[in-house]
N, C-alpha and C. Protein backbone atom coordinates (compact mmCIF):
# COMPACT_ATOMS: atom_id res chain seq x y z
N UNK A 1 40.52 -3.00 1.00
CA UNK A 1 41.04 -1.93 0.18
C UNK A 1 42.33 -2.41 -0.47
N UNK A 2 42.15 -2.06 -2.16
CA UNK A 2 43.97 -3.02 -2.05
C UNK A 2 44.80 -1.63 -2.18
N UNK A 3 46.00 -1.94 -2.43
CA UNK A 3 47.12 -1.62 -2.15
C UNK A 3 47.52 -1.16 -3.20
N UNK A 4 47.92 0.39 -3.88
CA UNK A 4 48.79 0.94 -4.57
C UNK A 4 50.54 0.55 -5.08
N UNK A 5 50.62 0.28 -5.62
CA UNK A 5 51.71 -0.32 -5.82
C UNK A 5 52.69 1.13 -5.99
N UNK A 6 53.68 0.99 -5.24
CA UNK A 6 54.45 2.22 -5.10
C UNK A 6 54.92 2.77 -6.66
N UNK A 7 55.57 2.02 -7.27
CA UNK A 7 56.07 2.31 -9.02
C UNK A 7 54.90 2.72 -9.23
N UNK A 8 53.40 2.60 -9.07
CA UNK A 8 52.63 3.22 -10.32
C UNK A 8 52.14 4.76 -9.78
N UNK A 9 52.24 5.07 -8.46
CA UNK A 9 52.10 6.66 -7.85
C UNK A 9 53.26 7.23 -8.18
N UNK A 10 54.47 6.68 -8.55
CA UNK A 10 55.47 7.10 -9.00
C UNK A 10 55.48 7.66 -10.29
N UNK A 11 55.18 6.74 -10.98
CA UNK A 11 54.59 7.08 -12.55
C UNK A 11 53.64 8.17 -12.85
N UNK A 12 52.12 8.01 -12.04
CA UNK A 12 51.18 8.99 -11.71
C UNK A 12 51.94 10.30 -12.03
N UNK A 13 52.78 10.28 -10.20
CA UNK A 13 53.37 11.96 -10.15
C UNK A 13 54.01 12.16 -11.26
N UNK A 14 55.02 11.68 -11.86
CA UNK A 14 56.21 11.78 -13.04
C UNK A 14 55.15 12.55 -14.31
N UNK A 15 53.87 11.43 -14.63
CA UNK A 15 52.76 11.87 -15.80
C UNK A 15 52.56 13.70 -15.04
N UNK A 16 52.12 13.56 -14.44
CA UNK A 16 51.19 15.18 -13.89
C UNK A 16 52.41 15.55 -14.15
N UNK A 17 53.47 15.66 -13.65
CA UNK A 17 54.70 16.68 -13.64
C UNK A 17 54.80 17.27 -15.34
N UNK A 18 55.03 16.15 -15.88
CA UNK A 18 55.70 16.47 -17.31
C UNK A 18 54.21 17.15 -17.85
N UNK A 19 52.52 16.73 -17.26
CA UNK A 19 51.46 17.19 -18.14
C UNK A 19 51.60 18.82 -17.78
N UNK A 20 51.86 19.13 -16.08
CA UNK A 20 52.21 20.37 -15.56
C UNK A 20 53.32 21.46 -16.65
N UNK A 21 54.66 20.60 -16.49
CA UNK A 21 55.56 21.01 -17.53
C UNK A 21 55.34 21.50 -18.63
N UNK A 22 54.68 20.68 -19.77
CA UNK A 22 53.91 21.21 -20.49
C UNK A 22 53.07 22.53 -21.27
N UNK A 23 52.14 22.01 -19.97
CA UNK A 23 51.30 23.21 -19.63
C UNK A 23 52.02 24.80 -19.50
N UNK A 24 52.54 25.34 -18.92
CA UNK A 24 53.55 26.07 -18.37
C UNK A 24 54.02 26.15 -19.66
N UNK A 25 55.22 25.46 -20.39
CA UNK A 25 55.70 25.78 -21.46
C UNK A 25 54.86 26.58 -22.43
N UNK A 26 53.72 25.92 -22.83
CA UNK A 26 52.98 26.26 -23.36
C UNK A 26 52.41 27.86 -23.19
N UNK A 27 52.27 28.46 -22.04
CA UNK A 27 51.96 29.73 -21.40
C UNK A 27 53.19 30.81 -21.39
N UNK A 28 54.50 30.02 -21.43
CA UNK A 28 55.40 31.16 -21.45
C UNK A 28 55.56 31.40 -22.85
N UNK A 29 55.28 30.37 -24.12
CA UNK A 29 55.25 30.68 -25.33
C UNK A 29 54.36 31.47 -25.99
N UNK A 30 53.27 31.16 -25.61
CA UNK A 30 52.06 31.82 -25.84
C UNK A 30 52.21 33.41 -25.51
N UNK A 31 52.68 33.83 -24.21
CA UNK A 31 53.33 35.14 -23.52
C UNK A 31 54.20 35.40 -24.63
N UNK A 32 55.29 34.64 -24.62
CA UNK A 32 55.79 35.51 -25.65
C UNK A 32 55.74 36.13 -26.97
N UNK A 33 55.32 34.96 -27.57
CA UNK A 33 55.18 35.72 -29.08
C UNK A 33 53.47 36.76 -28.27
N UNK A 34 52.95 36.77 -27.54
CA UNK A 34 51.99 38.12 -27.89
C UNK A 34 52.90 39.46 -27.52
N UNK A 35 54.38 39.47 -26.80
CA UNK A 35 54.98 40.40 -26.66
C UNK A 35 55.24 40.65 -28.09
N UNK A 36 55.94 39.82 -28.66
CA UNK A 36 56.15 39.95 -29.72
C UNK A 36 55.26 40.52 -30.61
N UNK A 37 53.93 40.09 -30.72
CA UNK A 37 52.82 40.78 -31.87
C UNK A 37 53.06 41.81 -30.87
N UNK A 38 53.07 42.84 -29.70
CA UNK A 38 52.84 43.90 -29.50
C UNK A 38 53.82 44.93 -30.24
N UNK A 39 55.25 44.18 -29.92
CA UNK A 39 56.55 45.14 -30.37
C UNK A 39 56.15 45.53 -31.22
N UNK A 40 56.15 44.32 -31.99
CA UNK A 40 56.04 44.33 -33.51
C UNK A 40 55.27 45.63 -34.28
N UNK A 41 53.21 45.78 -33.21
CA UNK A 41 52.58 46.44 -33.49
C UNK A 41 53.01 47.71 -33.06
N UNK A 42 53.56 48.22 -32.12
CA UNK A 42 53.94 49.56 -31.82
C UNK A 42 55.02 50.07 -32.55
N UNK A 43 55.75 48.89 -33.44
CA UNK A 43 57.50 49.51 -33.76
C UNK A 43 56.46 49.86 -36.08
N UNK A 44 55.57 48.90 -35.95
CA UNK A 44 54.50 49.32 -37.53
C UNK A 44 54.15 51.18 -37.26
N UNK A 45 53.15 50.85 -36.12
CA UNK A 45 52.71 52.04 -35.80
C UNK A 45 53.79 53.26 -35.74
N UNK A 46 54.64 53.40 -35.09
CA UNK A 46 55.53 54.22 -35.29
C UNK A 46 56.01 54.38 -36.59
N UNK A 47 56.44 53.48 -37.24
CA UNK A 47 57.33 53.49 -38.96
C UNK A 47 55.90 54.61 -39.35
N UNK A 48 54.54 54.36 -39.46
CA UNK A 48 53.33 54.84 -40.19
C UNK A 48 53.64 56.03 -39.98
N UNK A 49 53.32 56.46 -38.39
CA UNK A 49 53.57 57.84 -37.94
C UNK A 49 54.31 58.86 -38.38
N UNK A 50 55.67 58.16 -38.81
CA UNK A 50 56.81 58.88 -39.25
C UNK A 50 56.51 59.42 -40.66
N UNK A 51 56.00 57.95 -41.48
CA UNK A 51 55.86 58.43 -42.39
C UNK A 51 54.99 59.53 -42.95
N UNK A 52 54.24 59.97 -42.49
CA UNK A 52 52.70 60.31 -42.39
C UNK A 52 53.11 61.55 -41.95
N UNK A 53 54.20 62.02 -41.39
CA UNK A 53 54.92 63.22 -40.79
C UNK A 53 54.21 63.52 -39.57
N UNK A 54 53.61 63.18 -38.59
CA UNK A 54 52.75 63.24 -37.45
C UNK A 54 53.78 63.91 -36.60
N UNK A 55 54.83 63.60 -36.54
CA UNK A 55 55.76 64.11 -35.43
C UNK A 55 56.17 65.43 -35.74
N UNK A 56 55.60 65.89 -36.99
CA UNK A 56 55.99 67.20 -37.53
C UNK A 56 55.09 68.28 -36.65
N UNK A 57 53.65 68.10 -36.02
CA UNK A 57 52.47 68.52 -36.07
C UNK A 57 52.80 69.19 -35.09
C-alpha cells in the first residue's frame, strides 16, 4: 500500500474546505436576495393596495 504524502491530504482538506466555503456562500446569497424579492413583493403589493383604496373597504 503506498503512502500518502502528508502535504497532499493537507491540500485535499484545504480544496474541500474552500469547495465547502463556497458552497455555503453561495446559499446565504441565494437566501438573501429571495428575502429580498419577497420584501420587495409585499412592500409592490401594498403600494397597489393603497392605491386601489382597499384599505378604505
Amino acid at each position: 500500500m503506498a503512502m500518502i504524502p502528508q502535504q497532499a491530504t493537507e491540500d485535499d482538506a484545504g480544496a474541500l474546505r474552500e469547495q465547502r466555503r463556497r458552497i455555503v456562500l453561495r446559499h446565504v446569497r441565494s437566501r438573501a436576495a429571495s428575502r429580498l424579492a419577497r420584501r420587495s413583493a409585499v412592500i409592490r403589493t401594498a403600494v397597489l393596495l393603497r392605491s386601489i383604496g382597499y384599505h378604505e373597504r
